[in-house]
Protein backbone atom coordinates (compact mmCIF):
# COMPACT_ATOMS: atom_id res chain seq x y z
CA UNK A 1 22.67 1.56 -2.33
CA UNK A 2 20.32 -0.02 -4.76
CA UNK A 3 18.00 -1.22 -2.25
CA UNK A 4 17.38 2.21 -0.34
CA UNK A 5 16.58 3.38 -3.97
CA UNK A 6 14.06 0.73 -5.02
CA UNK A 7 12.40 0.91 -1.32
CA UNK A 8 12.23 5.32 -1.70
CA UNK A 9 10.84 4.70 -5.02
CA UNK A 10 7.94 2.11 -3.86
CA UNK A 11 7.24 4.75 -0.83
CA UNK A 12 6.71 6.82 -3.40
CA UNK A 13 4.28 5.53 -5.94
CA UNK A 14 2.47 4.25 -2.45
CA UNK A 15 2.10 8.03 -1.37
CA UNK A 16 0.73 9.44 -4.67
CA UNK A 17 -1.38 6.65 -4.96
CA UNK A 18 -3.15 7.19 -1.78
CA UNK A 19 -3.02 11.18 -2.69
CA UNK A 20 -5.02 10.04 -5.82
CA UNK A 21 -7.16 7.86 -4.37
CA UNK A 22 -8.59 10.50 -2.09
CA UNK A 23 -9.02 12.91 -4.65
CA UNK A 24 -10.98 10.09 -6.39
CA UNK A 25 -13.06 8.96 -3.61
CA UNK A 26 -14.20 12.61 -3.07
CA UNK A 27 -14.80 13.54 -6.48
CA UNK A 28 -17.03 10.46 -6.90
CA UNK A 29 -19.02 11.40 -4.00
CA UNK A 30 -19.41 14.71 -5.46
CA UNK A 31 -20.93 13.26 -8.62
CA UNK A 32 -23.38 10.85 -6.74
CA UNK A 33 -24.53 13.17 -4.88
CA UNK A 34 -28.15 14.54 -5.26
CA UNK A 35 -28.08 17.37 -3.23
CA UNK A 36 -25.31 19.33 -4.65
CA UNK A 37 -25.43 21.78 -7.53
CA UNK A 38 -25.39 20.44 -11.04
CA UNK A 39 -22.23 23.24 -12.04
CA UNK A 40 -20.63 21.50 -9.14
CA UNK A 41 -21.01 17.91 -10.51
CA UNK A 42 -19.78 18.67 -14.25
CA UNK A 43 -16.85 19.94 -12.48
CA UNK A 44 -16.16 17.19 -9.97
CA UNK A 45 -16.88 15.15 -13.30
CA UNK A 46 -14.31 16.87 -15.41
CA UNK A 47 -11.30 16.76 -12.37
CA UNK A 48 -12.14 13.13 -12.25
CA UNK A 49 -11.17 12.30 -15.67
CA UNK A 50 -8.08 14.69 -16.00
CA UNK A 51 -6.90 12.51 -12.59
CA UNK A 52 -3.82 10.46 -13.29
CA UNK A 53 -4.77 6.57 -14.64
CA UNK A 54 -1.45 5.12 -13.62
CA UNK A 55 -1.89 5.38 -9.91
CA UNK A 56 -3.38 1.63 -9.81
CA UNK A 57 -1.80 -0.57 -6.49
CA UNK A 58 -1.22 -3.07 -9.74
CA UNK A 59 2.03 -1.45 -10.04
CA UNK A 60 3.50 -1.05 -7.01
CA UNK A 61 5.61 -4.10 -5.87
CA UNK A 62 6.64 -5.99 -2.43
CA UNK A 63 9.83 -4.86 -1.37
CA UNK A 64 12.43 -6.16 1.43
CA UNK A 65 12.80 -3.87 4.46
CA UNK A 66 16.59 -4.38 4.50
CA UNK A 67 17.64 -5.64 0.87
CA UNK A 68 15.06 -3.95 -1.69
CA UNK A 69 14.68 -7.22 -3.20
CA UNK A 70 11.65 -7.46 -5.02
CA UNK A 71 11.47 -11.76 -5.38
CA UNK A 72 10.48 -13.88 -2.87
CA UNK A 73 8.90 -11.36 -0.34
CA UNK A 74 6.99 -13.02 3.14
CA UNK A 75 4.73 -10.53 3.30
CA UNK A 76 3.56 -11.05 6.54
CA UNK A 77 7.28 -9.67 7.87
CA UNK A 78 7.55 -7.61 4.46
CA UNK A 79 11.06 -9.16 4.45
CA UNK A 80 12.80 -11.27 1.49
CA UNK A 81 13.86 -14.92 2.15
CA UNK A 82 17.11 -14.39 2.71
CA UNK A 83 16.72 -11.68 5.08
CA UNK A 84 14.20 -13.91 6.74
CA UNK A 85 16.52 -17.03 7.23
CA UNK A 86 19.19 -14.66 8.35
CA UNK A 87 17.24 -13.02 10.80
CA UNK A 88 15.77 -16.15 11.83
CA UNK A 89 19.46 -17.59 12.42
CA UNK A 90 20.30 -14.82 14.42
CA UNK A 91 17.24 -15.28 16.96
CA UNK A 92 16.18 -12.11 15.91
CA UNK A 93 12.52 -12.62 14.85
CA UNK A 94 10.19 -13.63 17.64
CA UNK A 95 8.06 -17.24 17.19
CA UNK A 96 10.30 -17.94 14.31
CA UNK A 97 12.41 -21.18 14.96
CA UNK A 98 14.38 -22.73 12.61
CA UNK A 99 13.92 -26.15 11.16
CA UNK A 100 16.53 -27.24 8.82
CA UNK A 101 17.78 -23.89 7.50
């Protein structure tokens, strides 16, 4: 129960991040560019700065697909350790074989 919390709340600070991020790139685009009307700039400028500052990726955290733990995460599988050595028990992971698990 806890873990399908942590993972919908990490979805979400992923999706307003990228939301924000967009806004960002375009609004900075708008202000670099030449071409465009200087009216148009001081308000790209001003939308820029009333944009959220807590959208950084500094905050988000690696989370585990099945247990939502937040330690310990291989993120090449985006799985915790012991999901990882269960899984890999189970011979359900391809090209992982177990040592001495």
């Amino acid at each position: 129960m806890k873990a399908d919390i942590t993972i919908r709340t990490e979805k979400l600070k992923r999706i307003y991040y990228i939301k924000a991020e967009l806004k960002r790139g375009i609004l900075k685009s708008l202000i670099l560019n030449n071409n465009t009307k200087n009216i148009n700039r001081l308000y790209a400028n001003l939308s820029l700065r009333s944009l959220p500052k807590r959208t950084s990726i500094v905050k988000q955290h690696k989370v585990c697909l099945i247990t939502g733990r937040q330690r310990g995460i291989y993120s090449k599988f985006n799985l915790s350790r012991h999901a990882l050595k269960k899984l890999g028990l189970e011979n359900r992971l391809q090209n992982i074989k177990t040592q001495s698990w």
